[in-house]
Structure formats: structure tokens, C-alpha cells
Protein backbone atom coordinates (compact mmCIF):
# COMPACT_ATOMS: atom_id res chain seq x y z
CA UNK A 1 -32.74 34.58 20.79
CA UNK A 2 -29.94 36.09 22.78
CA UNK A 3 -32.55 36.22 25.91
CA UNK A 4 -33.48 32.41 25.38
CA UNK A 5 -29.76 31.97 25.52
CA UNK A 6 -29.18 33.72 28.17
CA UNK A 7 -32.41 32.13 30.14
CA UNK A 8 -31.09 28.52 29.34
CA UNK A 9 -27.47 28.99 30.51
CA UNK A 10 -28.87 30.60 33.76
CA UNK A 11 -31.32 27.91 34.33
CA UNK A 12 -28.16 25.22 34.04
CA UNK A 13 -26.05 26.87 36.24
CA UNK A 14 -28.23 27.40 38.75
CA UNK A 15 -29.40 23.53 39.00
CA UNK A 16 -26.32 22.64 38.80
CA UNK A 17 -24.88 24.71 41.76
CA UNK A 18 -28.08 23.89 43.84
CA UNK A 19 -27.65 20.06 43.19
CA UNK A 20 -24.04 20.78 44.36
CA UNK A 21 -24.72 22.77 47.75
CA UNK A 22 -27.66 20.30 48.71
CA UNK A 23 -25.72 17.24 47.75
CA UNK A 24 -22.22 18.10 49.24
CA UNK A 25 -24.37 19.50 52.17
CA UNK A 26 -25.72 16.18 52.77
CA UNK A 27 -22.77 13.99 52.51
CA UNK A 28 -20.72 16.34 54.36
CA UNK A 29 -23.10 15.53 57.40
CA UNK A 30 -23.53 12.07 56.57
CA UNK A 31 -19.86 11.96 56.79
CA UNK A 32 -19.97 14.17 60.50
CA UNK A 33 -22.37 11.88 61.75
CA UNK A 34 -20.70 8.73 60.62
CA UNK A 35 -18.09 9.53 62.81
CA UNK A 36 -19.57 11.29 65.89
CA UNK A 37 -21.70 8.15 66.00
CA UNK A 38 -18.45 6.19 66.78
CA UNK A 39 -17.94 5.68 70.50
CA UNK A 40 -15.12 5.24 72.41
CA UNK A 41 -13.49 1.63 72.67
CA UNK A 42 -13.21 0.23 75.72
CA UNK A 43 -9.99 -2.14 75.80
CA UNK A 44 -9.77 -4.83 77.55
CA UNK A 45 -6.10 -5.25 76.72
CA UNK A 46 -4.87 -1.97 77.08
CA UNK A 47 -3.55 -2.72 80.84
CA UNK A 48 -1.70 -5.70 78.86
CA UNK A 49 -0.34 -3.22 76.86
CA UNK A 50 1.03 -0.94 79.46
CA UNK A 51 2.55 -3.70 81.28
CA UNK A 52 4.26 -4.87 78.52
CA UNK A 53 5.46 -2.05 77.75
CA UNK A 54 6.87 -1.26 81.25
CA UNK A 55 8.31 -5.21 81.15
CA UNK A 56 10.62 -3.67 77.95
CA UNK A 57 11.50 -1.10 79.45
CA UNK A 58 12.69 -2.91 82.70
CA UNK A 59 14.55 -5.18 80.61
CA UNK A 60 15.14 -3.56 76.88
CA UNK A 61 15.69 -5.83 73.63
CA UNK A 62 14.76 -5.05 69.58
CA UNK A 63 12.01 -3.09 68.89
CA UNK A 64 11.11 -6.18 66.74
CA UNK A 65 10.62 -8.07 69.78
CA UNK A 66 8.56 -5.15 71.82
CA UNK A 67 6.02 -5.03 68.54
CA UNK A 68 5.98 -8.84 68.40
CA UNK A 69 4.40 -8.20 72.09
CA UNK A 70 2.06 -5.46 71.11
CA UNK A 71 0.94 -7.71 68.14
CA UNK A 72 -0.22 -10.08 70.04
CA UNK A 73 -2.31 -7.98 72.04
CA UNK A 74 -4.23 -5.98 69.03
CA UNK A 75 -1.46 -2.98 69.13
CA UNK A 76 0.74 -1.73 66.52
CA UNK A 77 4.22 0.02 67.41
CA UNK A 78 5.64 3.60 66.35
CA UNK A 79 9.27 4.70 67.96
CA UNK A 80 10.87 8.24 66.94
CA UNK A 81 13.77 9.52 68.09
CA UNK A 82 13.43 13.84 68.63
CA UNK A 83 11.04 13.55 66.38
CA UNK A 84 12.18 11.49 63.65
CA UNK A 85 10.61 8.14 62.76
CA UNK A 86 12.78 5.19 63.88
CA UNK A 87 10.35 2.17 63.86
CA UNK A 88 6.72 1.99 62.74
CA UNK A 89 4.67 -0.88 62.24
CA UNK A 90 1.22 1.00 62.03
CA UNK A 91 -1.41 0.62 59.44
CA UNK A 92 -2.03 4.09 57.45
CA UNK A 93 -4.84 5.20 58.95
CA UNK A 94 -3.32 4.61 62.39
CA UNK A 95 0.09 7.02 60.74
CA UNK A 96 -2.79 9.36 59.78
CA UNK A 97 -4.53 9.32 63.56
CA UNK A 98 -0.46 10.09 64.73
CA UNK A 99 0.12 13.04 62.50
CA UNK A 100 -2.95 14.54 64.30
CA UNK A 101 -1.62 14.64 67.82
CA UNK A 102 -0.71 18.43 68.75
CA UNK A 103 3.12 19.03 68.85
CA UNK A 104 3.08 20.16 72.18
CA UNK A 105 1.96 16.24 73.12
CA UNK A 106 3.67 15.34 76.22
CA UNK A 107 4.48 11.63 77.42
CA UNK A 108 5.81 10.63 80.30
CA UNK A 109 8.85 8.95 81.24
CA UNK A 110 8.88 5.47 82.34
CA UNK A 111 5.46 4.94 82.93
CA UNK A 112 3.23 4.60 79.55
CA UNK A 113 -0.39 7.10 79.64
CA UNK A 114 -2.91 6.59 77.40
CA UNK A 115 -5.01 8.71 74.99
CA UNK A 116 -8.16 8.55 73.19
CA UNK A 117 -8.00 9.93 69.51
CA UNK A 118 -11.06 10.10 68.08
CA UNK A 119 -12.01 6.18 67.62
CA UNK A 120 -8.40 5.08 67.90
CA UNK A 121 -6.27 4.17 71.98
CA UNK A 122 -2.82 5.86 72.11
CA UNK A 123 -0.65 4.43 74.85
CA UNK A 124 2.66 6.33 74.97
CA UNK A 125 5.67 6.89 77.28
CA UNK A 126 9.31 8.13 76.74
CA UNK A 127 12.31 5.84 77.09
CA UNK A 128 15.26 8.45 77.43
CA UNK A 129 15.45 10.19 74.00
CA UNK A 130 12.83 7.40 72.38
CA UNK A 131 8.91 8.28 72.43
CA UNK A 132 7.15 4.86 72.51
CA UNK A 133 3.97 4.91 71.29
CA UNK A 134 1.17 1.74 71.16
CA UNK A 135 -2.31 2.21 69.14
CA UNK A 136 -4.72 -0.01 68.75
CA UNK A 137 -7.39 -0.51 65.83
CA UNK A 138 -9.35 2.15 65.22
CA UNK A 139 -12.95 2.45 65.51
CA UNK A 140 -13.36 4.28 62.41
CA UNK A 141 -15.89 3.46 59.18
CA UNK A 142 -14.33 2.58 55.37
CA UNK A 143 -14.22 5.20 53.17
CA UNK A 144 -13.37 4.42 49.29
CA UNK A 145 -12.19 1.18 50.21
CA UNK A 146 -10.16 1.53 53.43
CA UNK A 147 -10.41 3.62 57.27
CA UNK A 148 -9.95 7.07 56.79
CA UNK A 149 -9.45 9.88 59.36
CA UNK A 150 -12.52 11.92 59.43
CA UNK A 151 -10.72 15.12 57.57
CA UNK A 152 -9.79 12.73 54.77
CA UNK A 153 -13.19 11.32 54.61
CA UNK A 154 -14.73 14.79 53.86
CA UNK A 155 -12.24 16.32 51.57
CA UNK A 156 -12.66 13.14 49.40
CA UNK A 157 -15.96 13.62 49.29
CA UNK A 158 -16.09 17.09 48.77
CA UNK A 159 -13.83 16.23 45.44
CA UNK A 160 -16.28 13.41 43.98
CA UNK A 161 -19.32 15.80 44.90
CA UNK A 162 -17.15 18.10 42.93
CA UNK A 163 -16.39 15.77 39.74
CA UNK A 164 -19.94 14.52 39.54
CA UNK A 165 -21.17 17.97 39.87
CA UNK A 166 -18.80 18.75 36.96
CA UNK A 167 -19.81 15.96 34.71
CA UNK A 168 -24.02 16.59 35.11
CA UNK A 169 -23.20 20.39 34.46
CA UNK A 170 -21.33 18.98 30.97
CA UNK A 171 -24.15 17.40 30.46
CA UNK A 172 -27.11 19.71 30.92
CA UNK A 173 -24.86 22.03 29.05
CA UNK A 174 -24.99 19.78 26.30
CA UNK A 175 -28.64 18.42 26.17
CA UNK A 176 -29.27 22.70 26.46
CA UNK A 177 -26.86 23.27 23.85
CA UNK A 178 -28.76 20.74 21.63
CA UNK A 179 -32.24 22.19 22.38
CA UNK A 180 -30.29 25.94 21.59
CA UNK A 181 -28.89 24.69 18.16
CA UNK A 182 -32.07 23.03 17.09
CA UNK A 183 -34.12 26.03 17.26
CA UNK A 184 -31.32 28.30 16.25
CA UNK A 185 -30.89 25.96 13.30
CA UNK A 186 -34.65 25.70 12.14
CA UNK A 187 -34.41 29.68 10.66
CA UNK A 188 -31.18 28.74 8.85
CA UNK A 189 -32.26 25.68 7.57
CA UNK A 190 -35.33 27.36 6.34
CA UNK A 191 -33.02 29.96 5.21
CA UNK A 192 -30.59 27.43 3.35
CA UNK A 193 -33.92 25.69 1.84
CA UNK A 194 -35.24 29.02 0.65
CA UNK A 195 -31.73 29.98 -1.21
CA UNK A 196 -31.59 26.55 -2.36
CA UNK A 197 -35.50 27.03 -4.21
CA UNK A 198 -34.47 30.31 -5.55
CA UNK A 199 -30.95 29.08 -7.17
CA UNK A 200 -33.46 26.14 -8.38
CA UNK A 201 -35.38 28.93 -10.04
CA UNK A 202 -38.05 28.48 -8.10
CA UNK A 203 -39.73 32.65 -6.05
CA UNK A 204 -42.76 31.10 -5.34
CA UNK A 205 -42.56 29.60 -1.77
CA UNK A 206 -42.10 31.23 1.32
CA UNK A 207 -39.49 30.59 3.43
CA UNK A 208 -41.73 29.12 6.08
CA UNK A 209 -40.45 30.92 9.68
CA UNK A 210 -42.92 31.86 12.24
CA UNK A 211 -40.76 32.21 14.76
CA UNK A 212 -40.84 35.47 17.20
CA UNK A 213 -36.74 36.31 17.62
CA UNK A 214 -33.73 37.85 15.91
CA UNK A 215 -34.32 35.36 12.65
CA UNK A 216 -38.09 36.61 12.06
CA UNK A 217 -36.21 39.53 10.28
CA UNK A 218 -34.20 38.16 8.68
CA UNK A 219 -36.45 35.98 7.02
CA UNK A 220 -38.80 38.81 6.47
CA UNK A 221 -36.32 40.54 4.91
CA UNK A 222 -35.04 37.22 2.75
CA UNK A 223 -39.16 36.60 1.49
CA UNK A 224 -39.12 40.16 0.56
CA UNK A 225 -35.95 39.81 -1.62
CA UNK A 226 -37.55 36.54 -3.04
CA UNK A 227 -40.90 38.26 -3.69
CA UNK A 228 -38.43 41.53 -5.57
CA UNK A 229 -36.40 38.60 -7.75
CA UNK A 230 -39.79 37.54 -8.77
CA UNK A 231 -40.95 40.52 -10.05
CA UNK A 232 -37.92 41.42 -11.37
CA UNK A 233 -38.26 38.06 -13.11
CA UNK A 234 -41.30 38.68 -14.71
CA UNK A 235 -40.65 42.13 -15.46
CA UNK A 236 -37.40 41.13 -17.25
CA UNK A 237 -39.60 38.63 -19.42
CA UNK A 238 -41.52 41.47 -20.28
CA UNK A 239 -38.97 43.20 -21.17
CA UNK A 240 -37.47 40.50 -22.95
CA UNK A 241 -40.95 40.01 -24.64
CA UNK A 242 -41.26 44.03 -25.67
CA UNK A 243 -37.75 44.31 -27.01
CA UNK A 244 -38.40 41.43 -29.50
CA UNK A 245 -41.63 42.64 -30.77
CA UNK A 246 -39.66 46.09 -30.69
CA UNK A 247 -37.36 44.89 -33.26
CA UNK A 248 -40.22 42.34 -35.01
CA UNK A 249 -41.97 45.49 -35.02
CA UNK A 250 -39.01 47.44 -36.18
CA UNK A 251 -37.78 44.97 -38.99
CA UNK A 252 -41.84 44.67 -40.19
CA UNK A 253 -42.10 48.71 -40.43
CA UNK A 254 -38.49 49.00 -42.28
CA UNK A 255 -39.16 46.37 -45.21
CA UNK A 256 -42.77 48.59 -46.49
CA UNK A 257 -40.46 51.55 -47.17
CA UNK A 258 -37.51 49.72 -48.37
CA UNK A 259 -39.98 47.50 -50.79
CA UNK A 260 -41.69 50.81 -51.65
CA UNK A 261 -37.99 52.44 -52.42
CA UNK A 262 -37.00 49.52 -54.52
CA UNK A 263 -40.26 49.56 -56.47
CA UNK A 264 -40.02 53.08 -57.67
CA UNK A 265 -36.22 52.48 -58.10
CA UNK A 266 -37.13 49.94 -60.02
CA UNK A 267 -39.49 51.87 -61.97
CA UNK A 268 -36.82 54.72 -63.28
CA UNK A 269 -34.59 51.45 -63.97
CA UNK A 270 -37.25 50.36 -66.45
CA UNK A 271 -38.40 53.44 -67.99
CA UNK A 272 -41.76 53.47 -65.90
CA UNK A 273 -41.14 57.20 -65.20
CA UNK A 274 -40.82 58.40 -69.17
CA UNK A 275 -41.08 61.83 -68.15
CA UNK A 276 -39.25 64.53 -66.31
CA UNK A 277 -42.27 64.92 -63.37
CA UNK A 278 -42.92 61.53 -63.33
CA UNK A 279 -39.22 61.07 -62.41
CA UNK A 280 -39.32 63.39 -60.46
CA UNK A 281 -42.30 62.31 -58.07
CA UNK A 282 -40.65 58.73 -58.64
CA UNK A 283 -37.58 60.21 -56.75
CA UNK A 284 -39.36 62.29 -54.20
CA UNK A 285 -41.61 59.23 -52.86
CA UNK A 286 -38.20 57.08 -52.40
CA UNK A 287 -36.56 59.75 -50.95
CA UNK A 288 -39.31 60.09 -47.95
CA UNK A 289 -39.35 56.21 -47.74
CA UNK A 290 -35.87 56.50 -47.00
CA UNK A 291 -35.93 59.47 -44.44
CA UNK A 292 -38.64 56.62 -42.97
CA UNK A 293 -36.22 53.80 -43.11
CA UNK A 294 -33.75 56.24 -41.13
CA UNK A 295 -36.30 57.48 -38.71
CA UNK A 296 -36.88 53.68 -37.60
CA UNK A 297 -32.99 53.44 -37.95
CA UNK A 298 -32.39 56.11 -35.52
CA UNK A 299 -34.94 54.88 -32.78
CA UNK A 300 -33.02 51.40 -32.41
CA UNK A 301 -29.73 52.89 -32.29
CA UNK A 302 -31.04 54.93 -29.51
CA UNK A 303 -32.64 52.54 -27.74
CA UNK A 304 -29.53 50.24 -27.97
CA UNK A 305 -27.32 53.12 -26.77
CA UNK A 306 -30.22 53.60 -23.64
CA UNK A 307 -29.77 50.25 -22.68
CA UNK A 308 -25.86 50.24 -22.45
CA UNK A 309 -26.01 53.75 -20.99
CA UNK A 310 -23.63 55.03 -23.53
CA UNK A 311 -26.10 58.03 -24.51
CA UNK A 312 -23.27 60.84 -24.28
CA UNK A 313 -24.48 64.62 -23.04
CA UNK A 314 -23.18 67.77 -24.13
CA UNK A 315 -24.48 70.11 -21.92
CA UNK A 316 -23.62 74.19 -22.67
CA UNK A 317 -25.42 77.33 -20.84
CA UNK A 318 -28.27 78.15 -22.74
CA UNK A 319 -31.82 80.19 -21.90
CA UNK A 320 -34.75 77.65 -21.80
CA UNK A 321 -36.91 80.56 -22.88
CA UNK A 322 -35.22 80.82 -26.12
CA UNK A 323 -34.46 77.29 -26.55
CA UNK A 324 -38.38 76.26 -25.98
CA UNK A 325 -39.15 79.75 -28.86
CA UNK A 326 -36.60 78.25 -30.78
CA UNK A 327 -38.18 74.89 -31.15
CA UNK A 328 -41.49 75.82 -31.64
CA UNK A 329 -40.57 78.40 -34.60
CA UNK A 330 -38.79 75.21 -36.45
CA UNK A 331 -41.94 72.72 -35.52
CA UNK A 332 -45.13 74.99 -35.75
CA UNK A 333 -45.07 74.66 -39.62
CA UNK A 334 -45.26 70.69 -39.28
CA UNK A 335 -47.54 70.89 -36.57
CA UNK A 336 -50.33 72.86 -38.05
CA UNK A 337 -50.15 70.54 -41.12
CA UNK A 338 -50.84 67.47 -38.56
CA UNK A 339 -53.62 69.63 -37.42
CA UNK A 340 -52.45 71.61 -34.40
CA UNK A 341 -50.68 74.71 -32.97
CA UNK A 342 -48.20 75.60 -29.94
CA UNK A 343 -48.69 78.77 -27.40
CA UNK A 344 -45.63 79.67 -25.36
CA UNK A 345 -46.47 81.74 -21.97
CA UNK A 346 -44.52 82.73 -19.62
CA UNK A 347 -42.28 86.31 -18.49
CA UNK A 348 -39.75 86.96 -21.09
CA UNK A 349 -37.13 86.89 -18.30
CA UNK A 350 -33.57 84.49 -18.51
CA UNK A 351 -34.50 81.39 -18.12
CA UNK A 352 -30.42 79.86 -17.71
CA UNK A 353 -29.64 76.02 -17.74
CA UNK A 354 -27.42 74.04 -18.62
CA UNK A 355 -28.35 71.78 -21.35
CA UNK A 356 -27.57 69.55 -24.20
CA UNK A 357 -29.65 71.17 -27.26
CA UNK A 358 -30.34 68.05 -29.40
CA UNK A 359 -31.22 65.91 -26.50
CA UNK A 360 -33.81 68.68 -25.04
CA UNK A 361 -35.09 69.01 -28.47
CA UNK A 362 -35.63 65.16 -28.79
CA UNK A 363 -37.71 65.88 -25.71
CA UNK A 364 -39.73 68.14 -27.20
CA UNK A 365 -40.57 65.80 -30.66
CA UNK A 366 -41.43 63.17 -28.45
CA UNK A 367 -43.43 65.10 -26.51
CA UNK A 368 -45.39 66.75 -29.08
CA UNK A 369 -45.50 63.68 -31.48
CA UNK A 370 -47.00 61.81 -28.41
CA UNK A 371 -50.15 64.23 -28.30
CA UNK A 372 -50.62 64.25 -31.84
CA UNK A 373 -50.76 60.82 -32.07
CA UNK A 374 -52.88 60.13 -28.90
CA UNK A 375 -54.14 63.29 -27.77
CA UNK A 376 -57.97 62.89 -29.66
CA UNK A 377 -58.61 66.56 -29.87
CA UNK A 378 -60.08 67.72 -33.23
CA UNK A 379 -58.32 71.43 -33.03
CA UNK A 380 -54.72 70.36 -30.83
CA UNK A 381 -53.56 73.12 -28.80
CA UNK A 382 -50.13 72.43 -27.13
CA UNK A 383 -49.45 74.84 -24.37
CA UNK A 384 -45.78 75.72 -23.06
CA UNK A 385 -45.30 77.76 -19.98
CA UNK A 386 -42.39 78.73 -18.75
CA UNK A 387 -41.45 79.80 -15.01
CA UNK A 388 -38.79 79.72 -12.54
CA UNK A 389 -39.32 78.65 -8.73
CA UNK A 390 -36.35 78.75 -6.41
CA UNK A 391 -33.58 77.29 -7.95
CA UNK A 392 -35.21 75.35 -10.83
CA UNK A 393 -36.84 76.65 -13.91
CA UNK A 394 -39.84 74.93 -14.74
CA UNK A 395 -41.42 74.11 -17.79
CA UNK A 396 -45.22 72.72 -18.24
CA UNK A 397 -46.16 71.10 -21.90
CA UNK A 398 -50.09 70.44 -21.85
CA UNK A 399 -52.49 69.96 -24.49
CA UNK A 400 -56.32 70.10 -24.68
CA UNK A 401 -56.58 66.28 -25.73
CA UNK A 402 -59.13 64.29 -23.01
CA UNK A 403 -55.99 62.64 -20.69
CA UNK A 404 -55.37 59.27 -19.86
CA UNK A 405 -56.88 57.30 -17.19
CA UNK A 406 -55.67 58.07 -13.62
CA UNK A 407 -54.13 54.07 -13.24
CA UNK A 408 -52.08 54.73 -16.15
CA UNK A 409 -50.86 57.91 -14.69
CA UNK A 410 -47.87 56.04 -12.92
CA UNK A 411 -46.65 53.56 -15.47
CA UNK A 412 -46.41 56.43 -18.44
CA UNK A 413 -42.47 56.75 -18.34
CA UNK A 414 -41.66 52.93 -17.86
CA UNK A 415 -39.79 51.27 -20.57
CA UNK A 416 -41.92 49.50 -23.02
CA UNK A 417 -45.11 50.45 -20.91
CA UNK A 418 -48.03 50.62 -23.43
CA UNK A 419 -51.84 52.27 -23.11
CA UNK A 420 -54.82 51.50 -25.24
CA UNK A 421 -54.69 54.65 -27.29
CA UNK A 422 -50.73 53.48 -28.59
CA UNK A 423 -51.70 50.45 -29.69
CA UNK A 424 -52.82 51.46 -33.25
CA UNK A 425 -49.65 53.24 -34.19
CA UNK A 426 -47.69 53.43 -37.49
CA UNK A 427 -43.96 53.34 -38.32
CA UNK A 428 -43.14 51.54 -35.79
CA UNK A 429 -44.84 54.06 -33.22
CA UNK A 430 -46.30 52.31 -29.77
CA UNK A 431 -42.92 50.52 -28.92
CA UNK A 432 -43.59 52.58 -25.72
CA UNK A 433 -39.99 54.02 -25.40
CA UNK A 434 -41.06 57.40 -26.36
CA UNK A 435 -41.75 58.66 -22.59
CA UNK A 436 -39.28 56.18 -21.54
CA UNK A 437 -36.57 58.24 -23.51
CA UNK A 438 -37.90 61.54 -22.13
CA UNK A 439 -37.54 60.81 -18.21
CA UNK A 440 -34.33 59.00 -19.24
CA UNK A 441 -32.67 62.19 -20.81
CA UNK A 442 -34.46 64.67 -18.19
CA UNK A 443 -32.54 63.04 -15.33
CA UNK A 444 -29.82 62.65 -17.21
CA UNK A 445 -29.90 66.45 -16.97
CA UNK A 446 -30.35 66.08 -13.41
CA UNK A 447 -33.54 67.30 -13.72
CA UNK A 448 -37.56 65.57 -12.61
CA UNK A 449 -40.55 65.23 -15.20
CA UNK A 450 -43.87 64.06 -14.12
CA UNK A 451 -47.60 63.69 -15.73
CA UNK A 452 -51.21 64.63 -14.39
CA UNK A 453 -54.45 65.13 -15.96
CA UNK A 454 -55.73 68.69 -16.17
CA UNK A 455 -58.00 69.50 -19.20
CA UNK A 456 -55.90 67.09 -21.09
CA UNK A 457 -52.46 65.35 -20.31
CA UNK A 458 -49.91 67.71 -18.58
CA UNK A 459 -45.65 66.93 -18.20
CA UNK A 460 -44.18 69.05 -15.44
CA UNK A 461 -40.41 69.52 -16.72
CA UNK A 462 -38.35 70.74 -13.75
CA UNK A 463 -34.29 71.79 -14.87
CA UNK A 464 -31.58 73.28 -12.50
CA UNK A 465 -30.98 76.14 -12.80
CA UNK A 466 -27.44 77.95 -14.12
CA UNK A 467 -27.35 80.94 -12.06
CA UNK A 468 -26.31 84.02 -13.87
CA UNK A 469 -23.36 84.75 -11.69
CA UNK A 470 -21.47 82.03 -13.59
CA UNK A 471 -20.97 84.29 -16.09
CA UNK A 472 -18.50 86.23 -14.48
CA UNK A 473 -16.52 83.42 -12.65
């Protein structure tokens, strides 16, 4: 764009000054010419003149009466006194032919001379302190309406070469401004069209530039904004779409354990439970109903304090080693009655981060609830290693289950994000925020997590590390 610019105001400026050198070139001459083609007038009355002139002077009167003499005969009269005008009764191009005569002009006395002046006869003589001086019409061409001396001629047409020249450089300035602005204004238009669509609610057309300058990125850059509000569009309407069958899903799951909880309530009411066990197993079954109810409870006020990033962390120096040994002693028993077991590996070295406990250990449960709910192994094995590389300790939870397919590999940790296997779950299990809340709390930490296949489905935990020379800071 800036070249084209650049280009065009070159182009203008250059026909313009060429136009002006050949034109004033040409008139200048014309001009020349005009003039050198003007020969010298032969007079008949110019002896007339002269002896009129010596007549006055032989017997003086007005200078009225001396021009009324030199009128007659074609001549016009001009009288200064040391230099000073005293009578004139030229025409102004005949004043203009006088004002050329060199200073150092010399008449004589008594006896009038003549002189030709390029296309005008001076006669002059002096008269005592008077210069007397006769001329003739000149022989001289009209120029803007009237004779002009030949100097005049060409500086006034030097100055309309120059004001014509201005006014066609105004306008090829103009008709290249207008070509300029109508191709700068095609990728803003398109531009202004485009934002107009997309404030209409409409991603779906391009903005329709195929130009090759300074705009093409722009636009580029514009589609691919348009194309990144659509998907965050749709994505948002999944979202949307997720979170209300979340809390369908949610509100479905609470009212089984809260009907089952008012049933057997209702049962002790009315006396169905007549004995002390009976009572007893009444009492039990509504009190795990209602640790259900709370587990649901729990999920959507964590989810709600997710979304408005209000989850608080509490982090305090701990050793992962121990913390990991410390969760599996408190989860084994519940784990081997769901059918599985944990092995820990890894050197019994410090393992130091800095952590908040009961958010790391709500990455563990969903971690290990995941692959007992989706894992498919008949004997699950959950393996935790522990090691440190650098300046992060690392921590690898696997299990022996069969994986996932690779093209689900990528979309595990996104919010609401869904695979065949989770479809099928209870309690209001599959909402797909499980691994959601997991990568949200890990980098919370300031730590990565990420997910492969190998012999079953591996997470790669990776946690900065507290160096042990904190503790004596």
C-alpha cells in the first residue's frame, strides 16, 4: 500500500512537471519568435517628425502644441526634465519601450537622432535642460488584450503556464487521490461489513479481501478472530448445554436418596422398624443416602466455586512421599472392597513441596475413582511412583485397565469433556468435571499433569519443588 502510494504520487508529479517544462518551453519560444519575426518599420514620416521638431525648437510654444504636431504625424510626445517626467502623452507600451533605454542614452542638442527599439522609432534631442523625445507606434503583437514589451510578454506567460500547471496537478492529485481511497477503502469496508455480521451474530462469512498489501493481514488476522468467536460460540453452548444436564443430572441423582431417606424415615415414624436391628438398619441405610445427598452436594459447590475462581489454596511444606503413603494407607481399605489395590515405588528419599493437603488428596480420589469406574480390569492395580528430576518432583499414577483411545487422549482434562466408557455412570458420575478439577487444582499448584497410554491409562503429575534449604531461612 505505502509503495502504491508512493508510485502514484511520483507518477503525478512527474507529468505534471514534464507538461510544465514542455509547455512553458514552447510558449516561451512562441513568444521569442513572435517578436524576432517583427521587422523594423520603415517611416515615412519620421523626417516630418524631425523637422517639426527642429521648427519648435526654432520657435518654442506649449508642449501641448508640439504633441498636437507629433499627433498628427503618428508620434506620441514624452519631455523630462534631469530625468523627471514633465509631459507624456505615450500609450503604455510605448512608457514600457522608454523605461528600456540604457541610462547612459545620449541625445543630442538641437538636432533630433533617431533610434530603433525593438519594433518601436525613438526620435530624441535635448532642448537645454529638456530631453524631447518622439515614438511612434510600435510594431509589436497583443498579448492578453493589449502590446506588450517582449519581457512582459514572457513573464506573463511563464505565470499562466504556472497557474494552469497548478490547477491540472490539483487535479490529477485528486482523480489519484480518488483511485488511492477507493482501494484503500475496499479492506475497510470489508472490514466494517465483517464487524457489522459478527455484532449481527452472524461468524460464518468471510470477510471477503483478496487483496496482496498491508490490509491482507489484517483481514487474515480479523477472519481468524471471527473463526475463534465461533468456536468459542459453540463451545460456550456446549458448555451451556453440559452445565444444565450437570445440574438436571445433579437434581435427578439427589431426589433417589432423599426419597429413599424419607421412606425409611418414614418407616421408624410408623412403627415399620418394631425392633431394635430393624431400626437400626432403618437408620444406617438413611444415613448413607445422606452422605450420598452430600457427596452430590459437595461436587456442585465445587464446581460453582471452579467457575468463579474462588477455590482458595492453602499451601504448607509437606513431603509428597509421605503425603502419597499417607493417602493410600486411608484409601487401600475402600479400594480393595471395589476390587483393587495401590503399589507405591519409588526411593524413600524427601520428596518437599509445597502443597495444599485436601486439594492434593481430592486429586488423588478423583484419580483413583476415575479408574475404578472406567478402568475395565478384572484385578485393578493402581501404580504410584514417585521421583524427582531437576527441580520438580514427579509423580506417575497408572493402572493396568486397557487405556483410552489415542483421539481422546487430548480432550481428557476439558471441562465437561465426556468418553464412551463415562457415559453409564451412577450418582451423578460422568458430568466430566472429574479430570477437569484435577488439571484445574494441579496448576493451581503451579504444577503440569498430562495422560498417555502405556499398559493402561497413565497421569504424569509434575510439582515444584520446595528445596530443603528453606528450612533454615
Amino acid at each position: 500500500m505505502k509503495r502504491r502510494i508512493f508510485l502514484y504520487n511520483a507518477v503525478v508529479v512527474m507529468i505534471a512537471l514534464t507538461a510544465l517544462l514542455i509547455v512553458s518551453g514552447a510558449v516561451i519560444r512562441s513568444v521569442n519568435d513572435h517578436y524576432m519575426e517583427r521587422p523594423p518599420v520603415v517611416d515615412d514620416n519620421a523626417p516630418k517628425v524631425q523637422k517639426a521638431m527642429t521648427q519648435w525648437l526654432e520657435n518654442p510654444s506649449s508642449w501641448e502644441d508640439l504633441n498636437q504636431r507629433l499627433k498628427d504625424l503618428g508620434y506620441a510626445l514624452y519631455v523630462s526634465l534631469n530625468g523627471a517626467e514633465v509631459y507624456s502623452s505615450m500609450a503604455p507600451i510605448q512608457t514600457d519601450l522608454l523605461r528600456q533605454l540604457p541610462r547612459s542614452t545620449s541625445w543630442p542638442s538641437g538636432e533630433p537622432a533617431t533610434l530603433w527599439m525593438g519594433g518601436a522609432l525613438v526620435i530624441g534631442m535635448r532642448s537645454g535642460p529638456y530631453t524631447i523625445l518622439a515614438m511612434g507606434e510600435p510594431n509589436m503583437p497583443k498579448v492578453f488584450g493589449r502590446q506588450r514589451v517582449q519581457t512582459e510578454a514572457v513573464l506573463l506567460s511563464v505565470l499562466l503556464i504556472g497557474a494552469t500547471a497548478i490547477v491540472v496537478i490539483v487535479l490529477l492529485s485528486m482523480v489519484s487521490t480518488h483511485f488511492q481511497l477507493k482501494h484503500i477503502l475496499r479492506p475497510v469496508n470489508a472490514l466494517t461489513d465483517a464487524a457489522r455480521r459478527i455484532e449481527a451474530g452472524d461468524y460464518s462469512q468471510p470477510v471477503g479481501y483478496d487483496g496482496q498489501d498491508e490490509f491482507t493481514a489484517v483481514c487474515a488476522a480479523f477472519e481468524h478472530m471471527q473463526h475463534h468467536l465461533l468456536q468459542e460460540r459453540e463451545k460456550n453452548a456446549a458448555y451451556e448445554r453440559a452445565r444444565t444436564d450437570l445440574v438436571a443430572g445433579i437434581s435427578h441423582d439427589l431426589r433417589t436418596p432423599l426419597t429413599s431417606v424419607k421412606g425409611y424415615i418414614k418407616g421408624l415414624r410408623d412403627g415399620v422398624a418394631n425392633t431394635p436391628a430393624k431400626q437400626a438398619q432403618y437408620l444406617d441405610i438413611a444415613y448413607r443416602k445422606a452422605c450420598d445427598m452430600d457427596v452430590l452436594l459437595q461436587r456442585l459447590f465445587y464446581f460453582s466455586k471452579l467457575e468463579t475462581g474462588n477455590l482458595p489454596l492453602f499451601p504448607v511444606r509437606a513431603d509428597l512421599g509421605e503425603f502419597v503413603r499417607g493417602f493410600v494407607r486411608d484409601t487401600a481399605g475402600d479400594l480393595e472392597q471395589r476390587g483393587g489395590k495401590f503399589l507405591v515405588r519409588g526411593a524413600p528419599a524427601p520428596h518437599p513441596v509445597r502443597i495444599d493437603t485436601e486439594q492434593l488428596y481430592r486429586v488423588l480420589t478423583n484419580l483413583t475413582d476415575n479408574a475404578v469406574r472406567y478402568t475395565g480390569a478384572e484385578a485393578l492395580v493402581l501404580t504410584l511412583t514417585l521421583w524427582r528430576e531437576r527441580d520438580r518432583e514427579h509423580l506417575r499414577f497408572a493402572d493396568n485397565g486397557c487405556g483410552v483411545p489415542e483421539e481422546a487422549l487430548p480432550h481428557l482434562f476439558e471441562q465437561f469433556w465426556r468418553g464412551d466408557q463415562s457415559r453409564g455412570g451412577q450418582s451423578g458420575e460422568g458430568s466430566g468435571l472429574g479430570l477437569y478439577i484435577v488439571k484445574y487444582i494441579i496448576e493451581a499448584h503451579g504444577g503440569t499433569i498430562s495422560a498417555r497410554n502405556d499398559g493402561g491409562l497413565v497421569f504424569d503429575i509434575a510439582l515444584p519443588c520446595e528445596e530443603e534449604e528453606s528450612d533454615h531461612a
